[in-house]
Each structure stands twice: as C-alpha cells, then as structure tokens.
Protein backbone atom coordinates (compact mmCIF):
# COMPACT_ATOMS: atom_id res chain seq x y z
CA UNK A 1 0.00 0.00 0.00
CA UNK A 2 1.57 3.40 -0.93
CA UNK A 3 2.39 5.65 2.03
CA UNK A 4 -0.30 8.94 2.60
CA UNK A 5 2.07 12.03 2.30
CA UNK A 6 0.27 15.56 2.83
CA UNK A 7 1.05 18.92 1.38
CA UNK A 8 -0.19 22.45 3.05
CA UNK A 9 -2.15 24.98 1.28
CA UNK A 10 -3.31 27.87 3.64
CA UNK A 11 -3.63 25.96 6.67
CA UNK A 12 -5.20 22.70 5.26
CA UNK A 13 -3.62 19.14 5.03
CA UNK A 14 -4.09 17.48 1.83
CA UNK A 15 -3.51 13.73 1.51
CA UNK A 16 -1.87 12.43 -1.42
CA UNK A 17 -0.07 9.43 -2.50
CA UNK A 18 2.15 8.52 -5.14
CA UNK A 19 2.66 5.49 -7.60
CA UNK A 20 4.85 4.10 -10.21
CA UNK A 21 8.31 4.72 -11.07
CA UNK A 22 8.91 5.51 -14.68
CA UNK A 23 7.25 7.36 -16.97
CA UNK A 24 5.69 11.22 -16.99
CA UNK A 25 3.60 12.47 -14.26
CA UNK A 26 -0.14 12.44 -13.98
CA UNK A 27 -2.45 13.64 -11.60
CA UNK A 28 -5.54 12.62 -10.43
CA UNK A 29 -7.87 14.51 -8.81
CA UNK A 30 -11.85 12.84 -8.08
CA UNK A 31 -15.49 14.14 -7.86
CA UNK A 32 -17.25 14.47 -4.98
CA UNK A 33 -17.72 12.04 -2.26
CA UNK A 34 -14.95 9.55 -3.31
CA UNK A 35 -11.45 10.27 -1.80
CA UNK A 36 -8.33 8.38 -3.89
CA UNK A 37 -9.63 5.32 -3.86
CA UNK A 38 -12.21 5.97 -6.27
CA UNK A 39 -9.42 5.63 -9.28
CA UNK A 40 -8.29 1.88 -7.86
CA UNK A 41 -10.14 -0.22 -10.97
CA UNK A 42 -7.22 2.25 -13.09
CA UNK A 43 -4.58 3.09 -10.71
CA UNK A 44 -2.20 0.08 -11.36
CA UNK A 45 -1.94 0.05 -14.96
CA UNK A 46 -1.82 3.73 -15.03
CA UNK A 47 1.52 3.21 -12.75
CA UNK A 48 3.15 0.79 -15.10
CA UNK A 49 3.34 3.85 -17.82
CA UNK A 50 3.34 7.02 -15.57
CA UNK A 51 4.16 8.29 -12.31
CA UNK A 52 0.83 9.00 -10.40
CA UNK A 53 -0.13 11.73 -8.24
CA UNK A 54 -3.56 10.57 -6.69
CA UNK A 55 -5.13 13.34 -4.20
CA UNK A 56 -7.79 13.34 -1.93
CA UNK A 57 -9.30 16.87 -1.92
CA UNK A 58 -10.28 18.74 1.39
CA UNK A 59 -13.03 17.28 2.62
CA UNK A 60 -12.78 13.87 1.75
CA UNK A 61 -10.30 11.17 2.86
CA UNK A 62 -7.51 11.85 4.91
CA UNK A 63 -7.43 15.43 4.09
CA UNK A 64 -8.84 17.93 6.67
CA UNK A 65 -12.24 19.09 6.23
CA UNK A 66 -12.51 23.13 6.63
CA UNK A 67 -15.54 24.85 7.35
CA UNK A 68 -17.44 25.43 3.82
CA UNK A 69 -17.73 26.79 1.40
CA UNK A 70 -15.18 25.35 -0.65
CA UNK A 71 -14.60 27.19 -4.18
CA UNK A 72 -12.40 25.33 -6.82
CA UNK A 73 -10.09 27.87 -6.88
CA UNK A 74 -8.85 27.64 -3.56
CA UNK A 75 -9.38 23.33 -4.63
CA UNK A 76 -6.98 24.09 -7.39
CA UNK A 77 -3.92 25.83 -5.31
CA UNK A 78 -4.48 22.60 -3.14
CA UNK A 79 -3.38 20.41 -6.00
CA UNK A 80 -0.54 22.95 -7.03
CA UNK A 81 0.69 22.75 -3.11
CA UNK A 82 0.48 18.98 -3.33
CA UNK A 83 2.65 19.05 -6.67
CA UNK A 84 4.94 21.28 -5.35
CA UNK A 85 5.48 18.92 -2.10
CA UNK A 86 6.03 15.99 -4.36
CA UNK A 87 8.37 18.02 -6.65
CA UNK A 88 6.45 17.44 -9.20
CA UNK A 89 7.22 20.86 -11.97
CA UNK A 90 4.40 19.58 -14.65
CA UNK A 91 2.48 17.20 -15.14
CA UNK A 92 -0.54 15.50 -17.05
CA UNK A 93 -4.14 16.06 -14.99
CA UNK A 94 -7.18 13.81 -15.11
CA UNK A 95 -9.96 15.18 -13.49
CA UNK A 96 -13.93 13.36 -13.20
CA UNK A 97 -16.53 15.33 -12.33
CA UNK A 98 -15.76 18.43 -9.91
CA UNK A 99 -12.33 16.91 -9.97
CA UNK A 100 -13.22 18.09 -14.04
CA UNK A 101 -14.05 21.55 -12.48
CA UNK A 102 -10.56 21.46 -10.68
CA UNK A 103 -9.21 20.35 -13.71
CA UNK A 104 -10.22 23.04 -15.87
CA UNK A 105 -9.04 25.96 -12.60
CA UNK A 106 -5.25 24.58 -13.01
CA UNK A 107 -5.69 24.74 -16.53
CA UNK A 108 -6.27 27.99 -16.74
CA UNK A 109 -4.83 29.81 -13.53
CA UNK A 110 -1.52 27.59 -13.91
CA UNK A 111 -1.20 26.57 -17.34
CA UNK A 112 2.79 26.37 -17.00
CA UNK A 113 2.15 23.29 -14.81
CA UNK A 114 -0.14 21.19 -16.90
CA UNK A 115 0.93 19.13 -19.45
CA UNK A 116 -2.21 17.20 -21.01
CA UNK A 117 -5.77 17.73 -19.61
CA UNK A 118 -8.43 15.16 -19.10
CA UNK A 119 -11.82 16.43 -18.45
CA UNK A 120 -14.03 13.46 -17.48
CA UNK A 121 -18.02 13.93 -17.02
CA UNK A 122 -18.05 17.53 -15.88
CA UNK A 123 -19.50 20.66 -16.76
CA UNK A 124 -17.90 24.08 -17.67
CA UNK A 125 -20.55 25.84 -14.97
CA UNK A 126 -22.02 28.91 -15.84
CA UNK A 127 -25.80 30.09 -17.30
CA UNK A 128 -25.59 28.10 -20.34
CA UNK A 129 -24.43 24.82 -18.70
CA UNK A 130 -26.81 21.88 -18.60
CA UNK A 131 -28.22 21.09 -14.98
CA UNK A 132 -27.94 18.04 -13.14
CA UNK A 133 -30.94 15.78 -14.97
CA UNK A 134 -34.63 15.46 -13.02
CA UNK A 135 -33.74 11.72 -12.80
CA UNK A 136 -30.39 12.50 -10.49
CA UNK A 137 -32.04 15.48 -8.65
CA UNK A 138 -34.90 13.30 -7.82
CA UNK A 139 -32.91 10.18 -6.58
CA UNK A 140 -30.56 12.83 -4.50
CA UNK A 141 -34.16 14.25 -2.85
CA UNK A 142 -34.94 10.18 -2.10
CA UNK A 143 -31.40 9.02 -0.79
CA UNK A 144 -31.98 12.11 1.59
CA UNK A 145 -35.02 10.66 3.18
CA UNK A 146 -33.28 7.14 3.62
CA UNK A 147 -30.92 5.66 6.22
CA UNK A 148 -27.58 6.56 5.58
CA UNK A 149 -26.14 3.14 4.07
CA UNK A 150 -29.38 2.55 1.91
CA UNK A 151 -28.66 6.48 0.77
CA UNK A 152 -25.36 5.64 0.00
CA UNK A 153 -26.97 2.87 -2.26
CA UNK A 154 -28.64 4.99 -3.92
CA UNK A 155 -26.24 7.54 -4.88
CA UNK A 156 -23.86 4.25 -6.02
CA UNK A 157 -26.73 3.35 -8.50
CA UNK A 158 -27.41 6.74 -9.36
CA UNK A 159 -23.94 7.27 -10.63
CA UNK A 160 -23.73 4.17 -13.12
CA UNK A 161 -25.61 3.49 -16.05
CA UNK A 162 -28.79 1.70 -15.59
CA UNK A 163 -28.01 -2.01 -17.37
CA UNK A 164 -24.67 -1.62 -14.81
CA UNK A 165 -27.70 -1.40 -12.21
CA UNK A 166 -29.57 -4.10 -13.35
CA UNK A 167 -26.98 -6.55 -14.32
CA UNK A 168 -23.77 -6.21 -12.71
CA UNK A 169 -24.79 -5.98 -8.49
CA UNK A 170 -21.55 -7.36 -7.75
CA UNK A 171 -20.07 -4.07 -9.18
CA UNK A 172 -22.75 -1.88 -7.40
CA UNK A 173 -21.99 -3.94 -3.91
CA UNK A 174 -18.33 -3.26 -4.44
CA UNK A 175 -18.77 0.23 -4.79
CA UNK A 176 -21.17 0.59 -2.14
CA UNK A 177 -19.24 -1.24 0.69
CA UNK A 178 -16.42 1.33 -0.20
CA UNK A 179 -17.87 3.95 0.30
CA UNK A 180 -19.87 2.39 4.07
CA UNK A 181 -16.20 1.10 4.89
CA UNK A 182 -15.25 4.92 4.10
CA UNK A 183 -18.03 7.64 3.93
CA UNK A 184 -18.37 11.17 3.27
CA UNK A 185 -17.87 13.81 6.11
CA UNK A 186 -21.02 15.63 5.63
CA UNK A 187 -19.17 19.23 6.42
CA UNK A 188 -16.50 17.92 3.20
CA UNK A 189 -20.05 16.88 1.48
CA UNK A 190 -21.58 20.02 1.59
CA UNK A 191 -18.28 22.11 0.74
CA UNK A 192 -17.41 19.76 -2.32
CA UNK A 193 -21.14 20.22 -3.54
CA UNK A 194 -21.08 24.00 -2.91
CA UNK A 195 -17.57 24.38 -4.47
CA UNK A 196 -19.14 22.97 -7.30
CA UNK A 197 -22.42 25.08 -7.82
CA UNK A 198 -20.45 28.39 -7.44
CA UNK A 199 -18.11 27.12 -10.69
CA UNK A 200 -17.75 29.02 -13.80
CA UNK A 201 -15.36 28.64 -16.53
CA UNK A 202 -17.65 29.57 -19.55
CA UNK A 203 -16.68 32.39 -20.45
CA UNK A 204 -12.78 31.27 -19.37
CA UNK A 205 -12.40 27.63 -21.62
CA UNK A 206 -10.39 29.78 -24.54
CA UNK A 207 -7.38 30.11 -21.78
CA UNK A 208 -7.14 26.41 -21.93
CA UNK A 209 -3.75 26.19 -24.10
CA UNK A 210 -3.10 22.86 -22.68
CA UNK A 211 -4.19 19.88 -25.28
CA UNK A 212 -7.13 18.34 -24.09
CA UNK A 213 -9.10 15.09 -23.96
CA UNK A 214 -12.97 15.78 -23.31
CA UNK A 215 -14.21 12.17 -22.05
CA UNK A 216 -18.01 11.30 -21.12
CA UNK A 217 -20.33 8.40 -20.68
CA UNK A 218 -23.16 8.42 -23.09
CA UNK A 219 -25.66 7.57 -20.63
CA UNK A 220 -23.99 9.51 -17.51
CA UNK A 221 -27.65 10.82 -14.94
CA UNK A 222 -25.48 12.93 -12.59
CA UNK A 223 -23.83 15.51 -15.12
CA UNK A 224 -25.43 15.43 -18.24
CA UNK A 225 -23.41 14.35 -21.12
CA UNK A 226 -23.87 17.67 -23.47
CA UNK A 227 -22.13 19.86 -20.95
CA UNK A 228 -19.01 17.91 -22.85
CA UNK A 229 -19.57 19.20 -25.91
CA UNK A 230 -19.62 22.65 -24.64
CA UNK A 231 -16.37 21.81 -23.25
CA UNK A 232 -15.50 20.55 -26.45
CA UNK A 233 -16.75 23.54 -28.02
CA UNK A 234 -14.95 26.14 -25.71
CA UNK A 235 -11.50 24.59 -25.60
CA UNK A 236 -9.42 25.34 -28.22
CA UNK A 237 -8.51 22.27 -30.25
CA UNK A 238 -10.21 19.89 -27.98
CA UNK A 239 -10.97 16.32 -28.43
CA UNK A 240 -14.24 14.80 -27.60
CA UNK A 241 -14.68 10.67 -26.55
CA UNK A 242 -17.45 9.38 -26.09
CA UNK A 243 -17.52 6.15 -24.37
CA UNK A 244 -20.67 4.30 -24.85
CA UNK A 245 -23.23 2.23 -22.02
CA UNK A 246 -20.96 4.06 -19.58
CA UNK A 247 -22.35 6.18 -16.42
CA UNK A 248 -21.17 8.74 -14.57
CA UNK A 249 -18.53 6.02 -12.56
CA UNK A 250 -17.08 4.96 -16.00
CA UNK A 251 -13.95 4.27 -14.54
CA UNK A 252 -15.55 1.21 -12.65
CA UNK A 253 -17.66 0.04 -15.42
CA UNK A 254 -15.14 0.07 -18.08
CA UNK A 255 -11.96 0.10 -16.93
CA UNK A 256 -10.25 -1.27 -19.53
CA UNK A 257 -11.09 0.89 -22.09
CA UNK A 258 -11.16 3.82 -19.98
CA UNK A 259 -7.06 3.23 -19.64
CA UNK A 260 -6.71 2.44 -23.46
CA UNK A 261 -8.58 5.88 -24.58
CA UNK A 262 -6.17 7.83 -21.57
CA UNK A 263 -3.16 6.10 -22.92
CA UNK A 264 -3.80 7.00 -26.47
CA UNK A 265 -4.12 10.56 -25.78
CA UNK A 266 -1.85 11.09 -23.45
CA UNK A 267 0.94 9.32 -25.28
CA UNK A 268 -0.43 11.04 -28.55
CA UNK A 269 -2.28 8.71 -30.91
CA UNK A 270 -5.65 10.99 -29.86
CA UNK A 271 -4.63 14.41 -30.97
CA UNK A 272 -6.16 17.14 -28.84
C-alpha cells in the first residue's frame, strides 16, 4: 500500500499518494464524495506507464475538512501545493466530475504546470451549462429521506448506467461497501457540492492552451453528457470521446477501455 504524504495549502492538510516509477507524471484529482480510492479499478496500470499523483481533496479522505464553502479555486492551489510537495514541476491532470471543475481551474490559472488535460463527465458551470438531470435530482431528494447506508446505495446506483444497475450488483456492492467502509464527512459533502455550484469557466475555456481530452459516458444521470460538448466547443482544439453504455462512474464500469482511450491521448495517438 503506498504511504499517505500531505502537502499544506493555507492551513489545510491534503492527503496524497504517489505510484509508479517511470514514466511522466499524472495527476488525479476525483469528484465528490470519493477520496483516492475511487481511481483503484485504473490506478495500477496507469503506474506501469506514468508516475501518479492521486489526491484526496479537502473534505474527503484523509485530508482535513474546513468549514465550507469550498470554491475550486482555492481546490486548485491545493493540487498545485500537493505538486509542489512531491516536486512534481508539470504534469498530465485527469480530473472526473468536480475533480473536471478542478481540472479546468489549473488549466487555466496555472497553465505552465499542466501538461495534457483530461476532463471526465463535468460541466464548464455557468448560465448556459446543462443542470444536473430530473432523474439524479430526484434520486438525491430520495437518498436524503433514507438511512444513511441505503442512501449511499442509492447515490452508487445513481452514478452508473442503468443495465450496470440491473446486471452487474456485484459491481454496485463493491462500490457501495467502499464507500460504508469509508463515507463522506457531511461538512466535506456540503463544501465539495457548494464548491461545485459556485463554478464558472464559460466564459474562461479559450485560456485552456493545454491539449485536451474531453471524455463522457453516453448515458452519464449525474452531469449530463452535453455539458461535454460545450467543453469541447470552448477549448481550443479539444478532443471529444465518447464512451458508450458508460455512467457517470465509468472508470468502474469500463476500466479497460477507460485506460486504453487515456493512454492514447496522453501518449499522442488521440490528438487534442
């Protein structure tokens, strides 16, 4: 098991780890309510090509959890002090989700430290972005009014496509034992989510010089898929991939491809 290091940014601990030996860097950085562990079904053959920087942001993990709200700027500089701690100068950046929202932040506030960028199922933000579908808001509203682990359950399902749901429960129980074995901090919970709502890089994506993958599930209920193409769209030279049947967990459903369509752009068979 890699060893939990922890950089400081203003006061808060961050957790981080890192893995492989060979190879560029690449950065990791998750959505909300999953600390590092949510990139294990890629992790290890990520580390046999690259040197991996996997975070868990504040609130989550073994990172402290300050007093909300959170804004993904101040989310961002945590990921530049935990590069900076593991002497890491640049580096490739995958981000899912608000770790997407991060993503795009470095992108743009630090764009001498980011190699590549991966935006995976996330949203630019802003007035023309696409909301979070009924179906998602409406299962959110339910899982509220349930005991914790069967809300838990609910947000697992909610997050991966529905023939995942219906025909792959060993997946689902996986996913959901990892997250009772390791569960949100509410205070992290609510600062992740409001970090999130306050995001806007609309009017921003044409700073993005880095090349970049745009990567989303075709059938993804918690950020709906067409926020990618006005990623896509925005960012100059961009890339979109669409990986089909997948939800908003991709990573677990389909891990294999997930780590041949990261591979290919990131050692430059998928121009950005």
């Amino acid at each position: 098991m890699a060893e939990t290091r922890f950089a400081q940014n203003d006061g808060v601990r961050i957790a981080y780890e890192t893995r492989g030996e060979r190879g560029p860097w690449l950065v990791l950085v998750f959505g909300v309510g999953f600390a590092r562990w949510g990139w294990d079904p890629i992790a290890q053959p990520l580390a046999e090509k690259y040197r991996l920087v996997l975070i868990d942001n504040r609130g989550i993990g073994e990172s402290d959890v300050p007093t909300p709200p959170y804004r993904v700027r101040e989310m961002a500089a945590d990921v530049i002090a935990v590069m900076d701690d593991a002497g890491v100068e640049r580096a490739h950046v995958v981000g899912t989700s608000l770790g997407g929202l991060i993503a795009q932040e470095l992108a743009i506030i630090y764009p001498e430290r980011v190699d590549k960028l991966v935006l995976v199922c996330t949203t630019p933000g802003g007035p023309d972005s696409y909301p979070m579908p009924e179906a998602s808001v409406a299962a959110i509203a339910a899982a509220m009014t349930l005991p914790p682990e069967q809300g838990l359950l609910r947000f697992v399902e909610n997050a991966l496509a529905p023939d995942t749901v219906a025909n792959r429960r060993d997946l689902v129980e996986t996913i959901w034992k990892c997250r009772l074995a390791k569960p949100p901090n509410p205070v992290g919970h609510q600062g992740q989510f409001s970090a999130g709502a306050g995001f806007d890089a609309s009017t921003r994506l044409d700073r993005i010089k880095a090349p970049t993958l745009v990567f989303h599930g075709t059938v993804d209920g918690v950020v709906d898929p067409r926020n990618s193409e006005l990623l896509a769209k925005g960012i100059p030279g961009a890339k979109l991939e669409w990986l089909e049947g997948a939800g908003h967990l991709m990573f677990w459903e389909q891990p294999e491809r997930c780590v041949e369509v990261l591979c290919e752009f990131l050692d430059g068979s998928i121009q950005g």
